[in-house]
PDB file of N, CA and C in Angstrom:
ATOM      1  N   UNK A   1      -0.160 -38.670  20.713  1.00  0.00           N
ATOM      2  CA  UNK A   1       1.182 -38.419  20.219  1.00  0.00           C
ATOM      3  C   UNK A   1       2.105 -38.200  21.411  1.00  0.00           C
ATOM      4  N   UNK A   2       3.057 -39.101  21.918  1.00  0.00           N
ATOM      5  CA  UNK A   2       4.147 -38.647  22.691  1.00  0.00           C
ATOM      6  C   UNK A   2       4.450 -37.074  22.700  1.00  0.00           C
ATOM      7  N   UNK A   3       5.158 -37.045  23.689  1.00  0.00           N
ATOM      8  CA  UNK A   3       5.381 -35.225  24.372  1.00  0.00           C
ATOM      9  C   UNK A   3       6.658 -35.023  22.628  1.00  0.00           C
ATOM     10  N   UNK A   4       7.661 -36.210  23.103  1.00  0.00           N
ATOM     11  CA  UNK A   4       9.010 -36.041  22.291  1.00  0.00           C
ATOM     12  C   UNK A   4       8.435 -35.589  20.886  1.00  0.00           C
ATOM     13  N   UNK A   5       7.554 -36.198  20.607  1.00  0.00           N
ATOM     14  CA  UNK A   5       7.337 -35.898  18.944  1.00  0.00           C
ATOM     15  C   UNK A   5       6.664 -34.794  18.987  1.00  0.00           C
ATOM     16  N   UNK A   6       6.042 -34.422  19.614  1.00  0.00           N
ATOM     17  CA  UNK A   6       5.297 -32.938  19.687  1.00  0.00           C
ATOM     18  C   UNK A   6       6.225 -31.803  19.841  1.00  0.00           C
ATOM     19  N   UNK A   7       7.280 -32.266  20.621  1.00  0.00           N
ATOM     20  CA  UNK A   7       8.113 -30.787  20.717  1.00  0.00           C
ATOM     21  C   UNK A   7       9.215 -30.875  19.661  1.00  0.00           C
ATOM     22  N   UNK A   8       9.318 -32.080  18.835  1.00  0.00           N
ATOM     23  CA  UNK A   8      10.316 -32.188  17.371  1.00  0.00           C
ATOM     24  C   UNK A   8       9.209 -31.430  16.815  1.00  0.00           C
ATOM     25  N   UNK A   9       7.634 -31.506  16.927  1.00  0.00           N
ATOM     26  CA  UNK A   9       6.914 -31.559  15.487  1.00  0.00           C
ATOM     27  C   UNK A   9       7.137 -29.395  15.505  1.00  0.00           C
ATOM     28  N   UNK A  10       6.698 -28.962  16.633  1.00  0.00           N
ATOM     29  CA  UNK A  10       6.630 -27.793  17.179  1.00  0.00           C
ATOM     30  C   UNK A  10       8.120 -27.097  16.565  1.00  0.00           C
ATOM     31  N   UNK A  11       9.040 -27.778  17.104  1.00  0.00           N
ATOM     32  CA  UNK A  11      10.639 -27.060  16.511  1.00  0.00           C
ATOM     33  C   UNK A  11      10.830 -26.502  15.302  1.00  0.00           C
ATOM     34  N   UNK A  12       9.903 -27.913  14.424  1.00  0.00           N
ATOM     35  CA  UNK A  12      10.086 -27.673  13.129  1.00  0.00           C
ATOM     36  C   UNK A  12       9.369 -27.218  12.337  1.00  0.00           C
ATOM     37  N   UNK A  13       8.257 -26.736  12.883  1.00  0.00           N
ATOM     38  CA  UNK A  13       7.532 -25.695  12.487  1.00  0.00           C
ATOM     39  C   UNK A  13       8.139 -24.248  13.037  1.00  0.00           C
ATOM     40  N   UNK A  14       8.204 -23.999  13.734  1.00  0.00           N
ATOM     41  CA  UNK A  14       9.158 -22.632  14.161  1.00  0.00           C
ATOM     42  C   UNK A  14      10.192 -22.730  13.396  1.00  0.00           C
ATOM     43  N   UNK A  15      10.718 -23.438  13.080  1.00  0.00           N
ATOM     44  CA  UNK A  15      12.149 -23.070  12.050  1.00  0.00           C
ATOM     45  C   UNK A  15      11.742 -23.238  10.570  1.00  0.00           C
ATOM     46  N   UNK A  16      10.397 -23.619  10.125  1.00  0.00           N
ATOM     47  CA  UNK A  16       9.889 -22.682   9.064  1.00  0.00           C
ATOM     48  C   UNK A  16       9.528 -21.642   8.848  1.00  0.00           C
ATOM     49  N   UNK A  17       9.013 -21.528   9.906  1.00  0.00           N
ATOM     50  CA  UNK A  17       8.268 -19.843  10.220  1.00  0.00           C
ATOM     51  C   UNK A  17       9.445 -19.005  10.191  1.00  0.00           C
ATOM     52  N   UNK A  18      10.127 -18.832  11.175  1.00  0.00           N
ATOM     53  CA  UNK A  18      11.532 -18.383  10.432  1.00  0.00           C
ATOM     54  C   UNK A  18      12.610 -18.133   9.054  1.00  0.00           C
ATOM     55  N   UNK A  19      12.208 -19.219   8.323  1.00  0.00           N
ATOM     56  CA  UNK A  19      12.448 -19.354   7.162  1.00  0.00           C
ATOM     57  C   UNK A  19      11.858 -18.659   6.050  1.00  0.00           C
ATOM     58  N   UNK A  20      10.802 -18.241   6.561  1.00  0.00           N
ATOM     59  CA  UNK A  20       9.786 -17.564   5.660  1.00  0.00           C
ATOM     60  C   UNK A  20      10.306 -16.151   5.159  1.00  0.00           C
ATOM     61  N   UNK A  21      10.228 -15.548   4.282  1.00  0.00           N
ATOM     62  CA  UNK A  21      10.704 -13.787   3.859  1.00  0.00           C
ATOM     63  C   UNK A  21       9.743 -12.863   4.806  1.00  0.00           C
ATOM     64  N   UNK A  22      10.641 -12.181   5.189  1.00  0.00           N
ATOM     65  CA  UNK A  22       9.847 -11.317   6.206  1.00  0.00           C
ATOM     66  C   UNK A  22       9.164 -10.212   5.237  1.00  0.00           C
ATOM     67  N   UNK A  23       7.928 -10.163   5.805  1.00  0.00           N
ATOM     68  CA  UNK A  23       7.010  -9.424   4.570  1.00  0.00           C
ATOM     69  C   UNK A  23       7.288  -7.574   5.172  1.00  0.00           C
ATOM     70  N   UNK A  24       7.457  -7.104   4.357  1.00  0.00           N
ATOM     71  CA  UNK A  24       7.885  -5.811   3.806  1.00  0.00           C
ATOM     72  C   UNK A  24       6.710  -4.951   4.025  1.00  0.00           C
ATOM     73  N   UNK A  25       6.599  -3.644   4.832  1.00  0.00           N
ATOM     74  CA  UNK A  25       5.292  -3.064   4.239  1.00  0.00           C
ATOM     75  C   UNK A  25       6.063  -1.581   3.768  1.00  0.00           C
ATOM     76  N   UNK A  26       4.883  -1.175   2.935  1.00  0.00           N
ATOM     77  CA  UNK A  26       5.404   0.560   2.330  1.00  0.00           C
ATOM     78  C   UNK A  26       4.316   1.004   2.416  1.00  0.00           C
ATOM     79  N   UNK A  27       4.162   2.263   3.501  1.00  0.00           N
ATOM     80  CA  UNK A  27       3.028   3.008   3.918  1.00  0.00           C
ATOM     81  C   UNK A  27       3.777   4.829   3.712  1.00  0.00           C
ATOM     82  N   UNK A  28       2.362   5.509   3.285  1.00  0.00           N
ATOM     83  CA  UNK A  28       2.439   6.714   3.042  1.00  0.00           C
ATOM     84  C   UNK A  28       1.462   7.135   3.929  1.00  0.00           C
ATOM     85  N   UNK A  29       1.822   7.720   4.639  1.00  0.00           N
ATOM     86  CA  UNK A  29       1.052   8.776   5.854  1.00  0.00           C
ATOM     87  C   UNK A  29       0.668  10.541   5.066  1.00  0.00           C
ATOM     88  N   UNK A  30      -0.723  10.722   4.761  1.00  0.00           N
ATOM     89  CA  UNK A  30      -0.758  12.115   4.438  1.00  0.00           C
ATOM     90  C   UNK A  30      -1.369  12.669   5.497  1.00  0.00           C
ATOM     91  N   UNK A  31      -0.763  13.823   5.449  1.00  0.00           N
ATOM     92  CA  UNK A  31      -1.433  14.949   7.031  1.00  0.00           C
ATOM     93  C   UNK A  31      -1.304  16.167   6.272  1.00  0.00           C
ATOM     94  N   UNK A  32      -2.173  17.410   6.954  1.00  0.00           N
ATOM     95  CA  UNK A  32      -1.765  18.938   6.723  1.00  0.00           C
ATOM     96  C   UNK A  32      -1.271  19.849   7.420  1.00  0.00           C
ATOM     97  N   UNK A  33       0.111  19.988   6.855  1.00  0.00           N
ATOM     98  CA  UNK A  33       0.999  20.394   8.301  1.00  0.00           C
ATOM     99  C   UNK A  33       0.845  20.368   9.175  1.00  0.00           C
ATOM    100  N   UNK A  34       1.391  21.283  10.369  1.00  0.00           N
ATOM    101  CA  UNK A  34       2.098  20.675  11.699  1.00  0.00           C
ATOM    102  C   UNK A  34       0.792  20.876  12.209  1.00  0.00           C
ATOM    103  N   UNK A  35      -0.819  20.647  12.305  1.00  0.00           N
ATOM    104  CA  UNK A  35      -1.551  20.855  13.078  1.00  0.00           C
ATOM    105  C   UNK A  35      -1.599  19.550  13.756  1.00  0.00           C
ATOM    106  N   UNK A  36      -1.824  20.124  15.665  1.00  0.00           N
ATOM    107  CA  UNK A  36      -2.271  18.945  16.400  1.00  0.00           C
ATOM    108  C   UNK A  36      -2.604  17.743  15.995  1.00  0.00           C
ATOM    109  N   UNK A  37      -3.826  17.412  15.138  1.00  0.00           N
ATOM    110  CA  UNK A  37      -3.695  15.680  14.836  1.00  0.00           C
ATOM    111  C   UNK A  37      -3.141  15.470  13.690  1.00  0.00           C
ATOM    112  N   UNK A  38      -2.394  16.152  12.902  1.00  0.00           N
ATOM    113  CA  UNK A  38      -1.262  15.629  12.153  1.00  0.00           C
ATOM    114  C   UNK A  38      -0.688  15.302  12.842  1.00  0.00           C
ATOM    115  N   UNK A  39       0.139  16.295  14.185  1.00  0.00           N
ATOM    116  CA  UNK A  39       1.160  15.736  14.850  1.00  0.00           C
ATOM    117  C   UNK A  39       1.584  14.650  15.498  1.00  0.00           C
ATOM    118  N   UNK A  40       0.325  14.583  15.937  1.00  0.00           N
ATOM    119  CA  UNK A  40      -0.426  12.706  16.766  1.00  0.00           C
ATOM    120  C   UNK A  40      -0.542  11.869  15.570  1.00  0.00           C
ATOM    121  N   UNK A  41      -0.632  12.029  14.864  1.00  0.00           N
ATOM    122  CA  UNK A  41      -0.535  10.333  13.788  1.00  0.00           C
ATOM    123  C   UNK A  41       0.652  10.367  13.149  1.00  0.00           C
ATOM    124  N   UNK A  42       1.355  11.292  13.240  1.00  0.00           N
ATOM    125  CA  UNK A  42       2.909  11.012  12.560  1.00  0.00           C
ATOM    126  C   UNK A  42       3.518  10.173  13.729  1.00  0.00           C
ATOM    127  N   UNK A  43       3.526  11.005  15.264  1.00  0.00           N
ATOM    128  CA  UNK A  43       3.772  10.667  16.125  1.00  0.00           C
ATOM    129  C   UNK A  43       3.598   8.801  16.406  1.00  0.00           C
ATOM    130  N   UNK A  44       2.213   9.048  16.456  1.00  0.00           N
ATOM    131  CA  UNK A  44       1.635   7.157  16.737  1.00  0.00           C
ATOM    132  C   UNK A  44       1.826   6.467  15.690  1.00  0.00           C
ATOM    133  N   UNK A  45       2.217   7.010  14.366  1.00  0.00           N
ATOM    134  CA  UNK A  45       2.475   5.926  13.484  1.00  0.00           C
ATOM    135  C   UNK A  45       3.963   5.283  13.414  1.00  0.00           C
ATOM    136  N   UNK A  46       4.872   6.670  13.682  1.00  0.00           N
ATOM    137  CA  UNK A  46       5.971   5.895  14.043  1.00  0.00           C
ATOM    138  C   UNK A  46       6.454   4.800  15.185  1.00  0.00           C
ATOM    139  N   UNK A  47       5.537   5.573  15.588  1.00  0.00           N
ATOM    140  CA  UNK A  47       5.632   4.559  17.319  1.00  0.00           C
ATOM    141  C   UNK A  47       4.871   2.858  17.093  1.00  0.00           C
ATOM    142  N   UNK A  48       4.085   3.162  16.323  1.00  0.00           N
ATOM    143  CA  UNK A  48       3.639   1.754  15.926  1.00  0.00           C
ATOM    144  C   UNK A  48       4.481   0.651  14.893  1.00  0.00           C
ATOM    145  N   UNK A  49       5.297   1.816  14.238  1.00  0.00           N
ATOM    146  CA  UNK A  49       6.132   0.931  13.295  1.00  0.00           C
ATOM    147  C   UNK A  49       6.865   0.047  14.016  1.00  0.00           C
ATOM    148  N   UNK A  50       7.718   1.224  14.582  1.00  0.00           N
ATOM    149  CA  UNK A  50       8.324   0.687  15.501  1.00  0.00           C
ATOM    150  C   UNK A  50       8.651  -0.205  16.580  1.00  0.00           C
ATOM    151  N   UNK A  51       7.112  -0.992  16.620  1.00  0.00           N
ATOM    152  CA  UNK A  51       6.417  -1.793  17.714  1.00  0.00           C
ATOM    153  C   UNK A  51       6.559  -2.866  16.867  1.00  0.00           C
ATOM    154  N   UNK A  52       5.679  -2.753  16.115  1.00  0.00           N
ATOM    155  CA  UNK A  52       5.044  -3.838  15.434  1.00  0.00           C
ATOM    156  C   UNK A  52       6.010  -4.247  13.666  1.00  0.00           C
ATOM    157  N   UNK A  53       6.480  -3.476  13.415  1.00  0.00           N
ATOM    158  CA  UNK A  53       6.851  -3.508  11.884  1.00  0.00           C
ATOM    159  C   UNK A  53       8.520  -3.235  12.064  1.00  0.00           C
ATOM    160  N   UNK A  54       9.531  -3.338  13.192  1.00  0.00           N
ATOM    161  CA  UNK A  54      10.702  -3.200  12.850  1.00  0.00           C
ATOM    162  C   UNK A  54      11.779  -3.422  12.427  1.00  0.00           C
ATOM    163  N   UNK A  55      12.153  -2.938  11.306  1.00  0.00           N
ATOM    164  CA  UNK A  55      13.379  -3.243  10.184  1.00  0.00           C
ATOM    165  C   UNK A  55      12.613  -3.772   9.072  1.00  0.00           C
ATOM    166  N   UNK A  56      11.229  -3.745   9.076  1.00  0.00           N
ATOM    167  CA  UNK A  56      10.698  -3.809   7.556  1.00  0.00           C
ATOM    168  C   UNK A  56       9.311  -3.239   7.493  1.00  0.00           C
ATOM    169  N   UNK A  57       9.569  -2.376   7.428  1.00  0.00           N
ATOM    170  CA  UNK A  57       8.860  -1.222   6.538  1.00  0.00           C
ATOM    171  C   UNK A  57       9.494   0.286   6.138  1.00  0.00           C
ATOM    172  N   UNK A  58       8.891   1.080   5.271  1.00  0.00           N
ATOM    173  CA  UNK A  58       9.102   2.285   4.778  1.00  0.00           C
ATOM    174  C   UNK A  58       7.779   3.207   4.863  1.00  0.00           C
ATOM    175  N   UNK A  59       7.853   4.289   5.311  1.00  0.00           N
ATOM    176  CA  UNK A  59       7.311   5.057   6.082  1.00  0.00           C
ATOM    177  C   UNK A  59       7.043   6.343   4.947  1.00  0.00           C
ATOM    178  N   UNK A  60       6.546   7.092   4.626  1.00  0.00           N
ATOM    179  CA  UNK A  60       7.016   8.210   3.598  1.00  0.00           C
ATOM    180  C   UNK A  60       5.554   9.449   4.284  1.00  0.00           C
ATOM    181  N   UNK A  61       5.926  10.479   4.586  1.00  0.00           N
ATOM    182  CA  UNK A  61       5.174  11.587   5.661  1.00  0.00           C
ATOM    183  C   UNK A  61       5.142  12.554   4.474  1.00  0.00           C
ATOM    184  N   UNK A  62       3.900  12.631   4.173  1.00  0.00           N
ATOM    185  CA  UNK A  62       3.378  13.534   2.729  1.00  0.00           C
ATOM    186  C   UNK A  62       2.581  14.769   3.339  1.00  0.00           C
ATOM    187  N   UNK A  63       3.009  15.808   3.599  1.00  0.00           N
ATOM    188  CA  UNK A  63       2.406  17.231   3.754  1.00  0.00           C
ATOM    189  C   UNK A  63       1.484  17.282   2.127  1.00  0.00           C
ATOM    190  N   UNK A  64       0.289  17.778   2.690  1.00  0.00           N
ATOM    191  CA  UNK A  64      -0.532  17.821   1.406  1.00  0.00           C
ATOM    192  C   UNK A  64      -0.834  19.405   1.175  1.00  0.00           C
ATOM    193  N   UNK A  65      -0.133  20.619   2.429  1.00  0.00           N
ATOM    194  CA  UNK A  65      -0.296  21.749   2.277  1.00  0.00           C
ATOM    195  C   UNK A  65       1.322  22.017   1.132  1.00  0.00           C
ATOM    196  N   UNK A  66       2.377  21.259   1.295  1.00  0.00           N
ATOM    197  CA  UNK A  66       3.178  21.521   0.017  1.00  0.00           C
ATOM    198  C   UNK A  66       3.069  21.124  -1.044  1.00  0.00           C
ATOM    199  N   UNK A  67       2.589  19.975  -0.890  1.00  0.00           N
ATOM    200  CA  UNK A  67       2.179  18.321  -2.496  1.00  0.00           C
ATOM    201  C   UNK A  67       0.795  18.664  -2.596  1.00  0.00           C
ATOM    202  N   UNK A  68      -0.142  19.694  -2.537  1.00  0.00           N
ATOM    203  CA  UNK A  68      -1.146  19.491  -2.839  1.00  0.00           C
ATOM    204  C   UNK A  68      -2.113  18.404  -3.973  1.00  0.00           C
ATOM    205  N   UNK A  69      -1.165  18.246  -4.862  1.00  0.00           N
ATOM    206  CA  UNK A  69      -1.382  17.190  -6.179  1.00  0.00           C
ATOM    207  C   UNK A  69      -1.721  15.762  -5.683  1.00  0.00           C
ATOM    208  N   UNK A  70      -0.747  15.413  -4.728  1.00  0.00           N
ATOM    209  CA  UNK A  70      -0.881  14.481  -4.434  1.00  0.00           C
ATOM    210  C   UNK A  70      -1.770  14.000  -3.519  1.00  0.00           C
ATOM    211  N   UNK A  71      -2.511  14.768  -3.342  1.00  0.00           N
ATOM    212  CA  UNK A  71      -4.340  14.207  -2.832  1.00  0.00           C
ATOM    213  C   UNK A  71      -5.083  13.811  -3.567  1.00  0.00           C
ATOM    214  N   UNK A  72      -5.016  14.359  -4.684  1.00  0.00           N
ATOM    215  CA  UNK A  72      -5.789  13.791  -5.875  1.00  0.00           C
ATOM    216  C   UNK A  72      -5.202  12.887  -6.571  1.00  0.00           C
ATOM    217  N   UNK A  73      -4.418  12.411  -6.917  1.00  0.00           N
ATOM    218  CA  UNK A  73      -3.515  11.538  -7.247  1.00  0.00           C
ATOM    219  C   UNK A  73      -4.135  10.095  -6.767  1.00  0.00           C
ATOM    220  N   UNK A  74      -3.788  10.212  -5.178  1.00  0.00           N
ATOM    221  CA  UNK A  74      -4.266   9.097  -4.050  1.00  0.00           C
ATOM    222  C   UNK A  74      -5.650   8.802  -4.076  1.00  0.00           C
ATOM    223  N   UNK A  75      -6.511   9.908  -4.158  1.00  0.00           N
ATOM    224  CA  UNK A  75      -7.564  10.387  -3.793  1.00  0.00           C
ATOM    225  C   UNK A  75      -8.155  10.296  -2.458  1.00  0.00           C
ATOM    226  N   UNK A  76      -7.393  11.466  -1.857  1.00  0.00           N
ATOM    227  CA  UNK A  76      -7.055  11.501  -0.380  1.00  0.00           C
ATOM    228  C   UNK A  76      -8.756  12.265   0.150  1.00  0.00           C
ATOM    229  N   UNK A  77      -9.309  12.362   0.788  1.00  0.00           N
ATOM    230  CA  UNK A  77     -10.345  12.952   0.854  1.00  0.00           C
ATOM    231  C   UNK A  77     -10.091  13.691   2.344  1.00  0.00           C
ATOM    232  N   UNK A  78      -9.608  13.102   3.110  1.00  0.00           N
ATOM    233  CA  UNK A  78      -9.801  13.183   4.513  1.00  0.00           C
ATOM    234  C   UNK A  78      -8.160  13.527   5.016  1.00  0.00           C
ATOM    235  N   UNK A  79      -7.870  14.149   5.881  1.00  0.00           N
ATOM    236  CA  UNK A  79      -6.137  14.311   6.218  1.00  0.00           C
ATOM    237  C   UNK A  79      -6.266  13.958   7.875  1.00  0.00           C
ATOM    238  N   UNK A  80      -6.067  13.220   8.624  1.00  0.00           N
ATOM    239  CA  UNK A  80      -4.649  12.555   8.665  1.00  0.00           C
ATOM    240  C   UNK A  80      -5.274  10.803   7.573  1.00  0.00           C
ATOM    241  N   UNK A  81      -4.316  10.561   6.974  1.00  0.00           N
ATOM    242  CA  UNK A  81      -4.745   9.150   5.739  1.00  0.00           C
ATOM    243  C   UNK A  81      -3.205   8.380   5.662  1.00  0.00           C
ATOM    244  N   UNK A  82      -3.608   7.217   6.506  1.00  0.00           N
ATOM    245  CA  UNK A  82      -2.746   6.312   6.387  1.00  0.00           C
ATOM    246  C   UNK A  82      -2.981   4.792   4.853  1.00  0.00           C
ATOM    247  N   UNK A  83      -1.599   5.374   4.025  1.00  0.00           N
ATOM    248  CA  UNK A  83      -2.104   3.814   3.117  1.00  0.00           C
ATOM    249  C   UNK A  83      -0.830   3.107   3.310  1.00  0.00           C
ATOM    250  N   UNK A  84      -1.654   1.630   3.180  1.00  0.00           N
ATOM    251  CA  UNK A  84      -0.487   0.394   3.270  1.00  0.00           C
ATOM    252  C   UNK A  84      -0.777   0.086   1.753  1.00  0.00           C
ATOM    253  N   UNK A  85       0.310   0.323   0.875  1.00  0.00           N
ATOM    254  CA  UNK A  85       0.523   0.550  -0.557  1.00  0.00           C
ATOM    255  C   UNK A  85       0.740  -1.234  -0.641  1.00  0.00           C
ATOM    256  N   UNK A  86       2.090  -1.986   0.388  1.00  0.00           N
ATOM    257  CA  UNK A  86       2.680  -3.127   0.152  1.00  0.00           C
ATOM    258  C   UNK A  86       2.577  -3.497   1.570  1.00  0.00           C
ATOM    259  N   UNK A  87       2.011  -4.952   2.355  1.00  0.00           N
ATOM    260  CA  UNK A  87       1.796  -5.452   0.945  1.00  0.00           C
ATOM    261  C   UNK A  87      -0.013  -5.757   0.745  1.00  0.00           C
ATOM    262  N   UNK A  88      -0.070  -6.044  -0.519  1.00  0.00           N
ATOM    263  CA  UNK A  88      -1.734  -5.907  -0.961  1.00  0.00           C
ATOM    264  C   UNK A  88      -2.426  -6.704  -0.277  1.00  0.00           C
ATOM    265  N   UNK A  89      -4.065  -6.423   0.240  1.00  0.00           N
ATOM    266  CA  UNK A  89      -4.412  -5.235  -0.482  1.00  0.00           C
ATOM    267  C   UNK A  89      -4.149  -4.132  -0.249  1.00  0.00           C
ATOM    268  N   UNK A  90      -4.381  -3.074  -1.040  1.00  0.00           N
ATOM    269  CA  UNK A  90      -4.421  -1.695  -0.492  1.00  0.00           C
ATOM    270  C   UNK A  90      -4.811  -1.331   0.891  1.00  0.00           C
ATOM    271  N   UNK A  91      -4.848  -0.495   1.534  1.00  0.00           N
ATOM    272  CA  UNK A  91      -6.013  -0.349   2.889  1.00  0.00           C
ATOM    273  C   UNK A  91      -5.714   1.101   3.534  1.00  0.00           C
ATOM    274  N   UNK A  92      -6.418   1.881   3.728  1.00  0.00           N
ATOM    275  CA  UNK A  92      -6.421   3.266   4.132  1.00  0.00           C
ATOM    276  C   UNK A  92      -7.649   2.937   5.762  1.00  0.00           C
ATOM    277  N   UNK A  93      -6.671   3.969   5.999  1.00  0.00           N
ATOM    278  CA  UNK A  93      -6.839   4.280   7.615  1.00  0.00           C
ATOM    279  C   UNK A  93      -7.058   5.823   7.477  1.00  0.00           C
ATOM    280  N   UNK A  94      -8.092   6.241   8.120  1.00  0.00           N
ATOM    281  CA  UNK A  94      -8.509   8.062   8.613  1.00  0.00           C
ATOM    282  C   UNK A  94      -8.114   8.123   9.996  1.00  0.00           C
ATOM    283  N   UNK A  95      -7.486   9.305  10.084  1.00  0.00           N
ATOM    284  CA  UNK A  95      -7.780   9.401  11.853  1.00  0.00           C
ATOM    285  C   UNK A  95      -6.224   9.702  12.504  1.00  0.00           C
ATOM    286  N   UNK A  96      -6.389   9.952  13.425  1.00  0.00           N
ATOM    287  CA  UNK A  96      -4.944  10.039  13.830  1.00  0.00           C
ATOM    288  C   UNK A  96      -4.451   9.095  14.732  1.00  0.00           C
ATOM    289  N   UNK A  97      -4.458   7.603  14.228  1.00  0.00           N
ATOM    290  CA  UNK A  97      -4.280   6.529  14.668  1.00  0.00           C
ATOM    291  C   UNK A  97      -3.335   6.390  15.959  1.00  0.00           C
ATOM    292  N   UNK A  98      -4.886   6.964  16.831  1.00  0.00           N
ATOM    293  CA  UNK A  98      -3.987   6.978  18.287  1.00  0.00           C
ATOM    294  C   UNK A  98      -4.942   5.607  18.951  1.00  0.00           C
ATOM    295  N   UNK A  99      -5.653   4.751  17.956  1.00  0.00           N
ATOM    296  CA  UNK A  99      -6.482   3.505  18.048  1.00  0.00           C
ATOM    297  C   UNK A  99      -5.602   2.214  17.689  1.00  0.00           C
ATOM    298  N   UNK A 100      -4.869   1.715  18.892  1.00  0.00           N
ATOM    299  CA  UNK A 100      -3.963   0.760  17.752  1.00  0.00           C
ATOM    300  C   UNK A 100      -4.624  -0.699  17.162  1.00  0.00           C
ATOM    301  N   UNK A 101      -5.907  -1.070  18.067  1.00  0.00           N
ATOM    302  CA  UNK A 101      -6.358  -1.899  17.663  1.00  0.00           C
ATOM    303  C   UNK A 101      -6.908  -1.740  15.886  1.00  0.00           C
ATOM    304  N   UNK A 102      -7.465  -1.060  16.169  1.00  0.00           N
ATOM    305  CA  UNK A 102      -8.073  -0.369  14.296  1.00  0.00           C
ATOM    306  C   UNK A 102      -7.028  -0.314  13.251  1.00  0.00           C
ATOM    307  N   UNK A 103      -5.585  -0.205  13.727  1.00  0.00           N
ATOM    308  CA  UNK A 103      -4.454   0.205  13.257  1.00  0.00           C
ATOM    309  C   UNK A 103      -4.232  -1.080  12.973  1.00  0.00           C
ATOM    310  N   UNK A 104      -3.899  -1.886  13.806  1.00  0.00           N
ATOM    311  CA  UNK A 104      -3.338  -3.681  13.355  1.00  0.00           C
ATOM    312  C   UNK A 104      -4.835  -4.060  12.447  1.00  0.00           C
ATOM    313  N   UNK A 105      -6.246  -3.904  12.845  1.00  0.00           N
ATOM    314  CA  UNK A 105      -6.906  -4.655  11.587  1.00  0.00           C
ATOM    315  C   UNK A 105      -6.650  -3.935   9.982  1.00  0.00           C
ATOM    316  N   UNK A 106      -6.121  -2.852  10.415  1.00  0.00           N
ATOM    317  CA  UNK A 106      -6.111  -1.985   9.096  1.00  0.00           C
ATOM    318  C   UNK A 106      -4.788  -2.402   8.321  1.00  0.00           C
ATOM    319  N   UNK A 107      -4.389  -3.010   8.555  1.00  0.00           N
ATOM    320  CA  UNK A 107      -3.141  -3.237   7.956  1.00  0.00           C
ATOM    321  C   UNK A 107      -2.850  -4.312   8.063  1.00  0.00           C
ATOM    322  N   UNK A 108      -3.576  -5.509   8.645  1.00  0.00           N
ATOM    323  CA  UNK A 108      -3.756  -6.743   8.701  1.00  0.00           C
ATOM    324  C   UNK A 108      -2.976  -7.574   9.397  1.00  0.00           C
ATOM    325  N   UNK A 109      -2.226  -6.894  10.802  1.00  0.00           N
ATOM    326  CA  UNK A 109      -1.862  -7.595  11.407  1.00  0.00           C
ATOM    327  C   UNK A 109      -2.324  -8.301  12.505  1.00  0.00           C
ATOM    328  N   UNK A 110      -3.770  -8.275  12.040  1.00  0.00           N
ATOM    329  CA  UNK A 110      -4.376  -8.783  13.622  1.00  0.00           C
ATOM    330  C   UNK A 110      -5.970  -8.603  13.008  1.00  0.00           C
ATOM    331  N   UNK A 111      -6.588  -9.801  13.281  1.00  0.00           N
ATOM    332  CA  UNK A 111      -8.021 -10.041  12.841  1.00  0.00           C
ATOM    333  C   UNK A 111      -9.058  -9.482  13.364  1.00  0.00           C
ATOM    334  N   UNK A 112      -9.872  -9.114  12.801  1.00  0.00           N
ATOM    335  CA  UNK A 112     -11.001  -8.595  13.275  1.00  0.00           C
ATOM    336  C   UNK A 112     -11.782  -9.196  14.147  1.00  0.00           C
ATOM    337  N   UNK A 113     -11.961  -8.764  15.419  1.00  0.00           N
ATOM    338  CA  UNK A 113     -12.822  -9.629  16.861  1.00  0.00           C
ATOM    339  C   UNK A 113     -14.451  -9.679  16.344  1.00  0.00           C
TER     340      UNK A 113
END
């Protein structure tokens, strides 16, 4: 295939990819108050949004020492608990995702090696 048609064919694939709806995520972070690795995964999760997810996603930081209900609800077992609600599947993360590799397979932005 000529260079010329390769870099038309290339263009026009990038200006689909572009075209595409930028996919949305909605994650709920539960922790128990302000202890140390709560503080570190609120911390690294924003910092990851921010990296990787910016201007589309929603973030929502659930204290489970005020919402207690809402552990059971989720069925949270473990605190610090990251879920990617949207988009599906579901997928929960433990830990105080100061692992970002584990963090992108967990949420599927990046394949498992």
């Amino acid at each position: 295939m000529p260079t010329k048609q390769v870099r038309k064919a290339a263009q026009q694939f990038e200006q689909s990819l572009n075209q595409l709806p930028e996919i949305h995520y909605v994650l709920r972070l539960y922790v128990t108050g302000t202890t140390p690795q709560s503080m570190r995964a609120v911390t690294n999760v924003k910092k990851f949004c921010e990296e990787y997810l910016k201007g589309r996603y929603e973030l929502e930081v659930i204290d489970l020492y005020q919402q207690p209900q809402l552990a059971q609800g989720e069925q949270i077992i473990a605190a610090p608990t990251l879920i990617k609600k949207l988009p599906l599947p579901l997928r929960r993360i433990i830990g105080d995702m100061s692992k970002t590799e584990r963090v992108l397979v967990g949420l599927d932005l990046q394949k498992r090696i």
